[in-house]
N, C-alpha and C. Protein backbone atom coordinates (compact mmCIF):
# COMPACT_ATOMS: atom_id res chain seq x y z
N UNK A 1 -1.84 -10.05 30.76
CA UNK A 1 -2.90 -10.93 30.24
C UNK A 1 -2.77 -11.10 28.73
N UNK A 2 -2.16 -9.99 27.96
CA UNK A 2 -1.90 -10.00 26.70
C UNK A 2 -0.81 -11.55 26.52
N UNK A 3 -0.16 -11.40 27.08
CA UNK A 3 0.86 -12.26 26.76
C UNK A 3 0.22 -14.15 27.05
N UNK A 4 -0.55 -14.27 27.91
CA UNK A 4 -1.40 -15.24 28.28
C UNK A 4 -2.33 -15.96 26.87
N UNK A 5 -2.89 -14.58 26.62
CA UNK A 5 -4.17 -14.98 25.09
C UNK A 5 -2.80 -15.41 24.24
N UNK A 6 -2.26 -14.45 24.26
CA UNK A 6 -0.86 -14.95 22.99
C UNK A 6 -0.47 -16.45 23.14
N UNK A 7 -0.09 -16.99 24.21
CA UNK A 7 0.09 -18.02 24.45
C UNK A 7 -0.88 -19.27 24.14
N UNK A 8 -2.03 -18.79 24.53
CA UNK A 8 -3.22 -19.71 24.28
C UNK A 8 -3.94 -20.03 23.05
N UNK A 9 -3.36 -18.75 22.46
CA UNK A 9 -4.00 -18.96 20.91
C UNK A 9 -3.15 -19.68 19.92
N UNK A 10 -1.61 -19.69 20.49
CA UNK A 10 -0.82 -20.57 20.05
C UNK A 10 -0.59 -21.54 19.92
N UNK A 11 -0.50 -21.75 21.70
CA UNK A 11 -0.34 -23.49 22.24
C UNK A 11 -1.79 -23.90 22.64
N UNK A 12 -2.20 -23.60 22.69
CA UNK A 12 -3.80 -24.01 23.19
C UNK A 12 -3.70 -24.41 24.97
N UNK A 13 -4.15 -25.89 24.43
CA UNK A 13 -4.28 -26.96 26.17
C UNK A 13 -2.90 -27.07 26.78
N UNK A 14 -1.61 -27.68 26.18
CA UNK A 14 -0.22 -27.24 26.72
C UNK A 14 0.07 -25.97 27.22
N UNK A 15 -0.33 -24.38 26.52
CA UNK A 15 -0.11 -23.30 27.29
C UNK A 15 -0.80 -23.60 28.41
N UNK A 16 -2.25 -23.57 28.50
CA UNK A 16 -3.14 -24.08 29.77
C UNK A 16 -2.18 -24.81 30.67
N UNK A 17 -1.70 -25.63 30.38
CA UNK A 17 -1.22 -26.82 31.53
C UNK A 17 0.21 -26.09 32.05
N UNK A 18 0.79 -25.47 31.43
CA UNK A 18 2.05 -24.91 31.84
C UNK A 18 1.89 -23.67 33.10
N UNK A 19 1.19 -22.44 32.44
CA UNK A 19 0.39 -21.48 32.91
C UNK A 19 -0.15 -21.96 34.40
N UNK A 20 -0.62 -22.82 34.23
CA UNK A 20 -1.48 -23.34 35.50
C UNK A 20 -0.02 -23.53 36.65
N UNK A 21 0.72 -24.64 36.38
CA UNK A 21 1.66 -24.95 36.74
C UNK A 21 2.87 -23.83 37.37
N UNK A 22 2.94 -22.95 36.66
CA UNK A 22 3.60 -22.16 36.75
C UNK A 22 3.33 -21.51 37.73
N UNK A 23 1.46 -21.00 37.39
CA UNK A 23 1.24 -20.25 38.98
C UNK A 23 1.26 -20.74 40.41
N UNK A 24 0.91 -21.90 39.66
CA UNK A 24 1.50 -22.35 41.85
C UNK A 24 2.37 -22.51 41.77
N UNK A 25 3.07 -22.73 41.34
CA UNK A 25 5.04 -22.73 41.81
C UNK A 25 5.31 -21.31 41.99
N UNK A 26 4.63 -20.18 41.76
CA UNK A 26 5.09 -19.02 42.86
C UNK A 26 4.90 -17.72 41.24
N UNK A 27 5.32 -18.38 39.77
CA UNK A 27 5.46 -17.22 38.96
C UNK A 27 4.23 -16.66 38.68
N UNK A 28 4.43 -15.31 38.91
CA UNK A 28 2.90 -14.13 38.45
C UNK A 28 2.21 -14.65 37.13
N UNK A 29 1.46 -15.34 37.52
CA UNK A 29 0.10 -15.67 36.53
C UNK A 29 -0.90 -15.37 37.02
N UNK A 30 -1.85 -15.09 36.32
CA UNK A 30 -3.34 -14.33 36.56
C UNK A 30 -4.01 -15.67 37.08
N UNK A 31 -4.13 -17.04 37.80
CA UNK A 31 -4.32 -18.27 38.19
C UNK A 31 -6.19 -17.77 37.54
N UNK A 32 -6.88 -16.92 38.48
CA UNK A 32 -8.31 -17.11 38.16
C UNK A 32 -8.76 -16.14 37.00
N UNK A 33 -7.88 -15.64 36.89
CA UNK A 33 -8.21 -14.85 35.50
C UNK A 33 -8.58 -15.80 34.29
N UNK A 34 -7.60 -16.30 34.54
CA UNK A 34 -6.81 -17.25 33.18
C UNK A 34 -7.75 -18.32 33.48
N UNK A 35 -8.50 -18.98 34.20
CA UNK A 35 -9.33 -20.26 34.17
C UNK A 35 -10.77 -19.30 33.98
N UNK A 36 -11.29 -17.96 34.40
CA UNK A 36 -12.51 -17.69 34.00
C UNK A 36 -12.47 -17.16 32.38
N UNK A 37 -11.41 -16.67 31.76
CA UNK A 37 -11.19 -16.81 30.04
C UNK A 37 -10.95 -17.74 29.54
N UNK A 38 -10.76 -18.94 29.71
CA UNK A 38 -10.35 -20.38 29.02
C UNK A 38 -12.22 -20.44 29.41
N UNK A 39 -12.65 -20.56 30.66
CA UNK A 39 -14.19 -21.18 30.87
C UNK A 39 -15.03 -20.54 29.53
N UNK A 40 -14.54 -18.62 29.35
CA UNK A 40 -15.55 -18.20 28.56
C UNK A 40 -15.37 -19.04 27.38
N UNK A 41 -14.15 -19.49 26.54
CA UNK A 41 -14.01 -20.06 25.46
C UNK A 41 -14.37 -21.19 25.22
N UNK A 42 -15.24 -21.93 26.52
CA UNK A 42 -15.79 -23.42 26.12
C UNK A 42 -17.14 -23.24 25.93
N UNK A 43 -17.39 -21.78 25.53
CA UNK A 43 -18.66 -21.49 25.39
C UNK A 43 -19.06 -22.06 23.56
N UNK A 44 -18.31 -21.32 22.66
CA UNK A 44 -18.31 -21.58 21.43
C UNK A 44 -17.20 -22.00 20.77
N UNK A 45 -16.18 -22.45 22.14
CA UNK A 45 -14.81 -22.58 20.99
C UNK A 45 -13.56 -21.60 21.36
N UNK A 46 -12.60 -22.05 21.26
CA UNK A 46 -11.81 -23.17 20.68
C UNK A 46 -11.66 -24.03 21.91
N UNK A 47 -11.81 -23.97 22.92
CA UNK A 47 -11.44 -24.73 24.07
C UNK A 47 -12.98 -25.83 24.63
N UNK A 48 -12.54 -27.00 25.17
CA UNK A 48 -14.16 -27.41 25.19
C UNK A 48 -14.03 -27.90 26.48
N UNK A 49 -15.16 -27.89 27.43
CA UNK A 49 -15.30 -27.72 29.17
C UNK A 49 -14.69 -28.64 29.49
N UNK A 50 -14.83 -30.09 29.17
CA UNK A 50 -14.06 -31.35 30.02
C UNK A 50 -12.56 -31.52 29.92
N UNK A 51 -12.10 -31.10 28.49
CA UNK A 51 -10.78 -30.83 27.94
C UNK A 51 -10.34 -30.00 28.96
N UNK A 52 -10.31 -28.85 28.96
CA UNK A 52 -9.98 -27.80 29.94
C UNK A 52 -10.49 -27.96 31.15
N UNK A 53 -11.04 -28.23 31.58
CA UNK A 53 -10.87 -28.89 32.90
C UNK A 53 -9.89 -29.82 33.47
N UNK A 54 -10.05 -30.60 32.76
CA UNK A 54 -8.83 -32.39 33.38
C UNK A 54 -7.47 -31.19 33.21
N UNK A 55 -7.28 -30.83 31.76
CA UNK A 55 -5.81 -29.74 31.90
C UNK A 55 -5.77 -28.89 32.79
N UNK A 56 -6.78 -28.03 33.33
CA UNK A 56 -6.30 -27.28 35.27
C UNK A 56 -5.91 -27.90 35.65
N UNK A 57 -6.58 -28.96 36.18
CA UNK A 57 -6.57 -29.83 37.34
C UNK A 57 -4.95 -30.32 37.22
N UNK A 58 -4.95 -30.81 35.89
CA UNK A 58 -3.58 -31.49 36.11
C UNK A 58 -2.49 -30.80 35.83
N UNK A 59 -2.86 -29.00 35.26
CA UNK A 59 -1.67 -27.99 36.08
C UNK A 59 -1.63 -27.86 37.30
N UNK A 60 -2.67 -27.56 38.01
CA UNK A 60 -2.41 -27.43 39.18
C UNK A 60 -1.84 -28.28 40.51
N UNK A 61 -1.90 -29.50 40.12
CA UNK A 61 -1.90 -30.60 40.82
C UNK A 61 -0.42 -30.47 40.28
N UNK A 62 0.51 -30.38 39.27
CA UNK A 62 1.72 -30.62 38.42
C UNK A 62 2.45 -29.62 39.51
N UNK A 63 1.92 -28.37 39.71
CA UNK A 63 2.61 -27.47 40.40
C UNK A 63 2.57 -27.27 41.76
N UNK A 64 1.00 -28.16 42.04
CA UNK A 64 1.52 -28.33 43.80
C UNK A 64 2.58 -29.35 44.42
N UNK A 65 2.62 -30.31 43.12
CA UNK A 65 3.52 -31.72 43.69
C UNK A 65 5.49 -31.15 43.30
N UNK A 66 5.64 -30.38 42.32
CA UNK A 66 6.47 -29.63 42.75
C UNK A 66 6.72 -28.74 43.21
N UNK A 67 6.33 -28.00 43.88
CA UNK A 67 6.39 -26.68 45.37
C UNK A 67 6.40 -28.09 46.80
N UNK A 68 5.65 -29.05 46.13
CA UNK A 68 5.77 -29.70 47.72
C UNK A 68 7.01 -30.31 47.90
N UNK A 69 7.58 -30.83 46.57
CA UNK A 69 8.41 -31.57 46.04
C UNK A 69 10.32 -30.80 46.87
N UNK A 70 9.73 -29.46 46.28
CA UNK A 70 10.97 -28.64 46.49
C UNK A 70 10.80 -28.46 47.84
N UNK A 71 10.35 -27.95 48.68
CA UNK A 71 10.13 -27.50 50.37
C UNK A 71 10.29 -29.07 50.93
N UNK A 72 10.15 -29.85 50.55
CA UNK A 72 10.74 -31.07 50.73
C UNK A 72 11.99 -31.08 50.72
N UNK A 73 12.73 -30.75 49.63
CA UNK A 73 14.44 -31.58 49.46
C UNK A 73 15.17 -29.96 49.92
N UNK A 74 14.64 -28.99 50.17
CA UNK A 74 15.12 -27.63 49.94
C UNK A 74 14.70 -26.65 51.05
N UNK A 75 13.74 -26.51 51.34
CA UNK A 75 13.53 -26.36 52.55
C UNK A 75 13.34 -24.79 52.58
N UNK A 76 12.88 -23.67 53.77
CA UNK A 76 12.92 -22.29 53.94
C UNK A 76 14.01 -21.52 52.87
N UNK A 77 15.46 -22.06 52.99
CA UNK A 77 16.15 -20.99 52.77
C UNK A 77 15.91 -20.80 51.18
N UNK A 78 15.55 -21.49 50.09
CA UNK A 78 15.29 -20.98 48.79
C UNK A 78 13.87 -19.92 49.29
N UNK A 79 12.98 -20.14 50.01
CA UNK A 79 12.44 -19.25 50.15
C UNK A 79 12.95 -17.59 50.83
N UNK A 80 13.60 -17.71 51.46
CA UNK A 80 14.25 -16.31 52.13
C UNK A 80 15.10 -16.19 51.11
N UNK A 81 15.57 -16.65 49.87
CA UNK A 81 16.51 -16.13 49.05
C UNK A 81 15.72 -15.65 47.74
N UNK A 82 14.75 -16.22 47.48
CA UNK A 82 14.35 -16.16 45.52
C UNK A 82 12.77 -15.52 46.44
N UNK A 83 12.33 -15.14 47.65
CA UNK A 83 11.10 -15.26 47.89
C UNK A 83 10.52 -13.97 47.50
N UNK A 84 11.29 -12.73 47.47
CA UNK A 84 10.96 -11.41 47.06
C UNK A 84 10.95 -11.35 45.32
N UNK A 85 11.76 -11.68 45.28
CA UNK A 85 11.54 -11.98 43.93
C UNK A 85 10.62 -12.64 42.75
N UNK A 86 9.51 -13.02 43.95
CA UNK A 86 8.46 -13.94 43.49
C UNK A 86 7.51 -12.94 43.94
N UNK A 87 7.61 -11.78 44.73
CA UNK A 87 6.36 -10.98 45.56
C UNK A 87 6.22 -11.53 46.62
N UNK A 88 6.69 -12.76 47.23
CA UNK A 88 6.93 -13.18 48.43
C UNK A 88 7.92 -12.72 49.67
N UNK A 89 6.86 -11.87 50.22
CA UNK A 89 7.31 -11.03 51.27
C UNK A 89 7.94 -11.91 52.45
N UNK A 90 8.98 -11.64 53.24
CA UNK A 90 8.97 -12.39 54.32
C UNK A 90 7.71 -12.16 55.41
N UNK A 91 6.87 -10.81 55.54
CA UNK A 91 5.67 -10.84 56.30
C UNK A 91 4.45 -11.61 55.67
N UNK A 92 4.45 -12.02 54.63
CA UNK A 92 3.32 -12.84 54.14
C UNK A 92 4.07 -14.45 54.16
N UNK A 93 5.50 -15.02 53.72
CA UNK A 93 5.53 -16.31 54.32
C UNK A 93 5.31 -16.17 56.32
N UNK A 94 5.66 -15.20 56.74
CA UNK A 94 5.53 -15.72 58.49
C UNK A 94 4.24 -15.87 58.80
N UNK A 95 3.50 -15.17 57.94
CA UNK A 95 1.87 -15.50 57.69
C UNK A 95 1.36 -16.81 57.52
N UNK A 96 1.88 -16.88 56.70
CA UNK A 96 1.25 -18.27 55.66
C UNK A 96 1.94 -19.63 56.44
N UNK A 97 3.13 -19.14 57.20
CA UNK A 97 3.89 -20.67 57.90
C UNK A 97 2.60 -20.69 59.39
N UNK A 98 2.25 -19.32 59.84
CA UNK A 98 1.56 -19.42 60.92
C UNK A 98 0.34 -20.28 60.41
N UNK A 99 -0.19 -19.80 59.81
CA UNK A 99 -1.72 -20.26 58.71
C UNK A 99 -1.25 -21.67 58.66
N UNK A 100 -0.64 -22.39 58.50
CA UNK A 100 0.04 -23.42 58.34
C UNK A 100 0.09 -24.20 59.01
N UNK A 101 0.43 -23.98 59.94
CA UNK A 101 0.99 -24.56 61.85
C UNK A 101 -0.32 -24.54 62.15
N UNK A 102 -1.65 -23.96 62.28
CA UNK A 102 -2.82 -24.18 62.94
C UNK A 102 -3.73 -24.84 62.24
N UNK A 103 -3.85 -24.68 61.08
CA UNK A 103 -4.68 -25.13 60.04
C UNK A 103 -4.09 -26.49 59.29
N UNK A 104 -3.46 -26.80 59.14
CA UNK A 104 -2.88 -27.88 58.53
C UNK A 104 -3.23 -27.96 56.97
N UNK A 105 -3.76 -29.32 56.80
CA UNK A 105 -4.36 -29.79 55.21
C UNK A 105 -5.27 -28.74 54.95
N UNK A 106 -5.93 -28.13 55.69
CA UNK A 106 -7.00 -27.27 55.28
C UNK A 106 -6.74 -25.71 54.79
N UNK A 107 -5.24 -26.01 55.30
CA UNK A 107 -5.12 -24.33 54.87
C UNK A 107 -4.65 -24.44 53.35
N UNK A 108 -4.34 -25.18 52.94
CA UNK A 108 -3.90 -26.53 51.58
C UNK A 108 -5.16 -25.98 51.12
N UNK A 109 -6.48 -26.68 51.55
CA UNK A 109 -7.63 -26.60 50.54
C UNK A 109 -8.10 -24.89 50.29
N UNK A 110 -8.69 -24.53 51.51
CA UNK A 110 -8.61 -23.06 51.25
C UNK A 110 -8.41 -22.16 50.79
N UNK A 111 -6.35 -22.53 50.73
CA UNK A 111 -5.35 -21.87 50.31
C UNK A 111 -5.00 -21.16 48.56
N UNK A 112 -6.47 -22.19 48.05
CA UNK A 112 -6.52 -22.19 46.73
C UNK A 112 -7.25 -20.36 46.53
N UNK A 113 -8.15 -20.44 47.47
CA UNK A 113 -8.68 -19.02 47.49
C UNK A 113 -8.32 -18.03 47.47
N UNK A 114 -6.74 -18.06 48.18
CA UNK A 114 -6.74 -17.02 48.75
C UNK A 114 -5.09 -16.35 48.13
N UNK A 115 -5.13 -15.55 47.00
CA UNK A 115 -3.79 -15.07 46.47
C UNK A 115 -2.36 -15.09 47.52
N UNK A 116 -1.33 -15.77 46.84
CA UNK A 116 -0.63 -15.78 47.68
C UNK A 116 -0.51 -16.47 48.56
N UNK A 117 -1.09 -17.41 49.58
CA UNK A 117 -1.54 -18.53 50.02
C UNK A 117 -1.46 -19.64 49.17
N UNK A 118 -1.61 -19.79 48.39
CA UNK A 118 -1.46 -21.07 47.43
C UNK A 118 -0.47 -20.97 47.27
N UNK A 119 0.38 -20.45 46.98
CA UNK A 119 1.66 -20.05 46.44
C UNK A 119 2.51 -20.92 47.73
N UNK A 120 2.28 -20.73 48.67
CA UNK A 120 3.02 -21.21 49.88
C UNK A 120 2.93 -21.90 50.88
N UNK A 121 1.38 -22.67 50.49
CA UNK A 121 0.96 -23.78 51.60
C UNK A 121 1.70 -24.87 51.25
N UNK A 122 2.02 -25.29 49.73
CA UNK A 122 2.53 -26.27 49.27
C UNK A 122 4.02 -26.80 49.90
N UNK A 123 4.88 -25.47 50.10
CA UNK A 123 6.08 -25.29 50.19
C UNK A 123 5.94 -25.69 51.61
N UNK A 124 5.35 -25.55 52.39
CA UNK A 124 5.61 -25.70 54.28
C UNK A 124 4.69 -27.03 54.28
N UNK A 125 4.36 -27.34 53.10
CA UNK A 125 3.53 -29.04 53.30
C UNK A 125 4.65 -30.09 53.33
N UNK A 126 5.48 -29.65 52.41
CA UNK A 126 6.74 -30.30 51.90
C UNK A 126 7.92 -30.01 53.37
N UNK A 127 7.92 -29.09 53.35
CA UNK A 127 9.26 -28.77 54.47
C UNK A 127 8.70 -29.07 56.13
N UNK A 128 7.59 -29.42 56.40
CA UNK A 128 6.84 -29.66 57.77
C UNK A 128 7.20 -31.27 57.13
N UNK A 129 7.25 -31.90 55.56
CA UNK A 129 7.44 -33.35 55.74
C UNK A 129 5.92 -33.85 55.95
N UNK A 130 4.86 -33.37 55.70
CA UNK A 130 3.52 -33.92 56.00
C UNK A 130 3.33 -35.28 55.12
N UNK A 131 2.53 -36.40 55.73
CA UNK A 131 2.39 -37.24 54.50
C UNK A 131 1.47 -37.55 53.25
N UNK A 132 2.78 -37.86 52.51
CA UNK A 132 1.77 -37.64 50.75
C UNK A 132 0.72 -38.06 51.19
N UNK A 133 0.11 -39.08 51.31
CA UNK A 133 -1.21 -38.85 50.98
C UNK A 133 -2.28 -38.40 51.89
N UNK A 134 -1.81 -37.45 52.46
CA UNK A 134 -2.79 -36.56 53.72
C UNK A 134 -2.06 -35.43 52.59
N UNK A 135 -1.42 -34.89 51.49
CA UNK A 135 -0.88 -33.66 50.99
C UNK A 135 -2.18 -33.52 49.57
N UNK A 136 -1.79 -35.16 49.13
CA UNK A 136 -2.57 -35.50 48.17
C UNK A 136 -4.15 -35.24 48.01
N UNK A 137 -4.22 -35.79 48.65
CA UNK A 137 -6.01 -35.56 49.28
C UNK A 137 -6.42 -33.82 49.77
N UNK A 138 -5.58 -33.19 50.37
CA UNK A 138 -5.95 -32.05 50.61
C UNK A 138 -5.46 -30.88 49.28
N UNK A 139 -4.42 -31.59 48.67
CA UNK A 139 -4.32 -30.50 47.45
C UNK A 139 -5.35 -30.99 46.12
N UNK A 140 -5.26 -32.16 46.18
CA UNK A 140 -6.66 -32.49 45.14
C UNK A 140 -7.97 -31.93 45.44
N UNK A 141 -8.18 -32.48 46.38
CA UNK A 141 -9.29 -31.69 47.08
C UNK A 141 -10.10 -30.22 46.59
N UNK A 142 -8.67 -28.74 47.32
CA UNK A 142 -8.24 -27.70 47.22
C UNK A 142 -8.67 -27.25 45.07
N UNK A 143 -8.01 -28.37 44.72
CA UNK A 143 -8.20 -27.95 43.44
C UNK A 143 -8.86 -28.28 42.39
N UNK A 144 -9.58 -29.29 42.96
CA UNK A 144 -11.05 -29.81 42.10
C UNK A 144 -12.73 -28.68 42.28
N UNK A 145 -12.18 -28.28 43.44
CA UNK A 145 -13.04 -27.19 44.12
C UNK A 145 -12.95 -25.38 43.25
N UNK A 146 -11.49 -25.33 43.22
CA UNK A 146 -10.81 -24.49 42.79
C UNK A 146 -11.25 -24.31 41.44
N UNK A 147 -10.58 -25.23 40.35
CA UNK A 147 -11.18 -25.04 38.98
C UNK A 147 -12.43 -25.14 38.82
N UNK A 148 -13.26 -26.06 39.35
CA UNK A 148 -14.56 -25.88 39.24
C UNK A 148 -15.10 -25.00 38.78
N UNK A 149 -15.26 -23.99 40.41
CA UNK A 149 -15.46 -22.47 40.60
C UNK A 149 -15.07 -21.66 39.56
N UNK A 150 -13.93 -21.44 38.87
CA UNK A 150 -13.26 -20.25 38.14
C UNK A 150 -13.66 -21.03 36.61
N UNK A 151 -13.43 -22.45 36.41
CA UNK A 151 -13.89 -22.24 34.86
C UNK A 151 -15.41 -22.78 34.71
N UNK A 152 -16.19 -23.14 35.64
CA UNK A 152 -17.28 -22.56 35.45
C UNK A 152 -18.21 -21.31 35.47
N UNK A 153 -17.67 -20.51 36.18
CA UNK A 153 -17.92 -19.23 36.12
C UNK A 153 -17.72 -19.04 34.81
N UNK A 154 -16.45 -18.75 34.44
CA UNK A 154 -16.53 -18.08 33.08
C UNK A 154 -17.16 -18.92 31.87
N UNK A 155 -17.07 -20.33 31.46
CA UNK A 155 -18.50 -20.63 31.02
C UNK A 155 -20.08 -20.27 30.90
N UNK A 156 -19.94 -19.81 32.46
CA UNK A 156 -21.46 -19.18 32.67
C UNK A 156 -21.61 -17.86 31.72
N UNK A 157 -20.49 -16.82 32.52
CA UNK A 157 -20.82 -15.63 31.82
C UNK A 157 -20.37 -15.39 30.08
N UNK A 158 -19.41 -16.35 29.79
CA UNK A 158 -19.09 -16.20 28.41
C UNK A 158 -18.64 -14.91 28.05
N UNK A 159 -19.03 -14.33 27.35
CA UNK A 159 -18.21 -12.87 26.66
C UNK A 159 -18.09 -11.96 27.49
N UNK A 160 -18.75 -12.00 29.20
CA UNK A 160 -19.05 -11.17 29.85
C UNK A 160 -18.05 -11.41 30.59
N UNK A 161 -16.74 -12.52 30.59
CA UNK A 161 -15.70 -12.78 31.51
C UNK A 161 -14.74 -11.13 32.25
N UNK A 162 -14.65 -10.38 31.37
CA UNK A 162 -13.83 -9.06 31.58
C UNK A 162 -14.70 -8.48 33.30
N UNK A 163 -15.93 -8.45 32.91
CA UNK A 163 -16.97 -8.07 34.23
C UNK A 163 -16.55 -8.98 35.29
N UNK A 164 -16.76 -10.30 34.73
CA UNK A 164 -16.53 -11.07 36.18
C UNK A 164 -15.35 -10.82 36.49
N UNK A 165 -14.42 -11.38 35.84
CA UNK A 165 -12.68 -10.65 36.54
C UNK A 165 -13.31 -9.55 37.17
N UNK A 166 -13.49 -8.52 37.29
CA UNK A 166 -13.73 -7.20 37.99
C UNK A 166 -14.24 -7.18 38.61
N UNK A 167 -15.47 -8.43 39.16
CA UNK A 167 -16.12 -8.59 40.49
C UNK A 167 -15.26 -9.51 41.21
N UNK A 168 -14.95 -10.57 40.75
CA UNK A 168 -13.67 -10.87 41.52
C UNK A 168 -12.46 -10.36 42.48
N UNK A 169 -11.82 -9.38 41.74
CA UNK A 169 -10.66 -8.96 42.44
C UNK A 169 -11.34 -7.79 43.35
N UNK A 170 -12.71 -7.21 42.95
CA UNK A 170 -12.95 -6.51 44.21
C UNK A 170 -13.88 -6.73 45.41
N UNK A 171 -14.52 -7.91 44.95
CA UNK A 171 -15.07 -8.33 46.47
C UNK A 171 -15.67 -9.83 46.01
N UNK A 172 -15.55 -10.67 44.67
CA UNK A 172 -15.66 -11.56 44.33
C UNK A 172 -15.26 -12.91 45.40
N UNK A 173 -13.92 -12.77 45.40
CA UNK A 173 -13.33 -14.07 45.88
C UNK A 173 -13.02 -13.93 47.22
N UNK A 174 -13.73 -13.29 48.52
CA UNK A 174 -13.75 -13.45 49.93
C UNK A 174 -15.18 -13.67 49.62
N UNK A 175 -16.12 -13.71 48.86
CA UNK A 175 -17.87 -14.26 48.89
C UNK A 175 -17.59 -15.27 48.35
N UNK A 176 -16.68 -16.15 47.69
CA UNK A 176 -16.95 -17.38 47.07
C UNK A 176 -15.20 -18.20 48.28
N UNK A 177 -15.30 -17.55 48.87
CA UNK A 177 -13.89 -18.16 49.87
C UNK A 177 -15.06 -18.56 51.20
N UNK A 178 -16.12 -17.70 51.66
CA UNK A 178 -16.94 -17.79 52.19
C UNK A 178 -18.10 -18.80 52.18
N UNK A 179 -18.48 -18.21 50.88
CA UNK A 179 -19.44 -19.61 50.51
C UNK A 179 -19.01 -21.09 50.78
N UNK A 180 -17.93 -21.17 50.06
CA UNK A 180 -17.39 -22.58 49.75
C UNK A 180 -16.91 -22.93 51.16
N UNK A 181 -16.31 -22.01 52.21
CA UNK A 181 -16.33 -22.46 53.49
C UNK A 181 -17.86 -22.91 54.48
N UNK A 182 -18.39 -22.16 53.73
CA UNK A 182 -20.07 -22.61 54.85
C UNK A 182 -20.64 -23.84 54.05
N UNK A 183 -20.12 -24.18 52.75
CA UNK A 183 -20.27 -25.37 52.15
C UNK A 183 -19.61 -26.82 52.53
N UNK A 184 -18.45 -26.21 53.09
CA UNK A 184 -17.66 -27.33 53.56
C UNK A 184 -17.81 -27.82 55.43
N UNK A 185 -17.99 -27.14 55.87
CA UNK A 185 -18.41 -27.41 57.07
C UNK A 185 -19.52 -28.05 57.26
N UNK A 186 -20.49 -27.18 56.50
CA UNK A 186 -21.80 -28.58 56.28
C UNK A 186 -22.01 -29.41 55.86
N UNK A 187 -20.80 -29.92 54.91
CA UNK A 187 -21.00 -31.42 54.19
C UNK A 187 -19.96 -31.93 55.31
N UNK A 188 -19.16 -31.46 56.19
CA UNK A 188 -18.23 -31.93 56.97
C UNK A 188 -19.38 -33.06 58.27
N UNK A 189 -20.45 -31.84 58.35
CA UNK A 189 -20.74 -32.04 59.52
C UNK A 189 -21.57 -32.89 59.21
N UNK A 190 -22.83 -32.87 57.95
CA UNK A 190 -23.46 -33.39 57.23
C UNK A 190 -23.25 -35.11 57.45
N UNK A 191 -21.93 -35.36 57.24
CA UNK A 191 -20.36 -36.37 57.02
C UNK A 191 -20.68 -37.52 58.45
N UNK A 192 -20.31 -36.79 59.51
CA UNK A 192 -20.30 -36.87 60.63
C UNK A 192 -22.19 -37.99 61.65
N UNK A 193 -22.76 -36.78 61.10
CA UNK A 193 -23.95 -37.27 61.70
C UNK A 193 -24.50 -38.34 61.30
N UNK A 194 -24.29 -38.30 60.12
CA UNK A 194 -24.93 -39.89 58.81
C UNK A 194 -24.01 -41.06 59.40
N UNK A 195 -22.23 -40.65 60.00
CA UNK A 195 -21.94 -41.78 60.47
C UNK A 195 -22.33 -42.34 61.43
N UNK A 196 -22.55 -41.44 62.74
CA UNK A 196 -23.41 -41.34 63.36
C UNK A 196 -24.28 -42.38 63.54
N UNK A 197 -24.97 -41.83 63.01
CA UNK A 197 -26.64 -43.03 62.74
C UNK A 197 -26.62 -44.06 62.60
N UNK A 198 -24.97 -44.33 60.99
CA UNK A 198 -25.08 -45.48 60.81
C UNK A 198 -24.65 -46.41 61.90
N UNK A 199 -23.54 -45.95 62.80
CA UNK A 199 -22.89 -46.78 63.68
C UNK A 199 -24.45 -47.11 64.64
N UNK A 200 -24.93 -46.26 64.84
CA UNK A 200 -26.31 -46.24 66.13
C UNK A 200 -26.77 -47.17 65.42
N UNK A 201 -27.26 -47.17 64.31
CA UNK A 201 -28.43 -48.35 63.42
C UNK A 201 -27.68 -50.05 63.62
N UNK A 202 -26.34 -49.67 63.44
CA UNK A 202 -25.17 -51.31 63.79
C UNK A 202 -24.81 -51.61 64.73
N UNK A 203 -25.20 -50.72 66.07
CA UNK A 203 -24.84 -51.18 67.57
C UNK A 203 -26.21 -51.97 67.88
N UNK A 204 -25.62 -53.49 68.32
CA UNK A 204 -27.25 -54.18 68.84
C UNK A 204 -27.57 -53.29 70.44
């Protein structure tokens, strides 16, 4: 994390956008660390909320369109070759390809939650060949949701970011993987019934 502030105090919004980028393409970055300490800093400075925001978004989005990009033209075997080397176990990709195969776009949105999972929904979005804009929509989606969550949080708590990191990694982010799932089902379903009606209200 030392090396992160170093970066940020340097490059500012470019470290941000790289950093971001970087972590979904697979390299060890602190992904929610690093967006709830950028959030604390739009408290008084130097970073300001809308600025740092559009820059997640458009790391993250930078690094899902290349992971999808590559599992596209490249396929499994860079993964069984460079995949340990990333902390990518072959028992966590047979995971994540299963997670994959049942869940589809959604394991895409989710996937943002869940360490390691992001890292590799992108890659079997690309190599399954899914289409851009069913990839698009579910990784935008995934990560408008995503930053939200992590740099508003740390906005909220401000100097108190060190605490939240620490509720996070120990029971933080399966209560906000949770939440945001009982959130989405009900605006899903929410979705559904309103069409519903409307079609009932337009049938003579």
């Amino acid at each position: 994390m030392h090396t992160v502030m170093w970066a940020l105090s340097h490059y500012g919004y470019i470290a941000l956008f790289m950093l971001l980028a970087l972590g979904i393409i697979g390299i060890p970055v602190p992904d929610e660390t690093l967006m709830v300490f950028v959030g604390s800093l739009t408290v008084n400075g130097p970073f300001q909320y809308i600025p740092a925001f559009a820059v997640c978004l458009a790391g993250s989005m930078t690094g899902m369109f290349i992971s999808y990009m590559v599992g596209r033209k490249v396929g499994k075997p860079l993964l069984d070759r460079y995949g340990k080397k990333l902390k990518l176990t072959p028992q966590r990709i047979e995971r994540t390809e299963e997670w994959f195969q049942k869940y589809g776009g959604w394991s895409i949105v989710f996937g943002y939650f869940v360490p390691g999972l992001r890292h590799l929904t992108c890659y079997f979005a690309g190599m399954s060949r899914m289409r851009w804009t069913t990839y698009l929509f579910a990784a935008g989606s995934g990560a408008l949701v995503w930053v939200t969550t992590f740099l508003t949080l740390g906005h909220i708590v401000g100097n108190h970011w060190r605490e939240a990191v620490r509720w996070l990694h120990s029971k933080g982010n399966p209560i906000l993987f949770g939440g945001i799932a009982v959130l989405a089902v009900g605006g899903t379903i929410v979705y559904f019934v309103i069409r519903y009606r409307l079609r009932t209200k337009r049938t003579p």
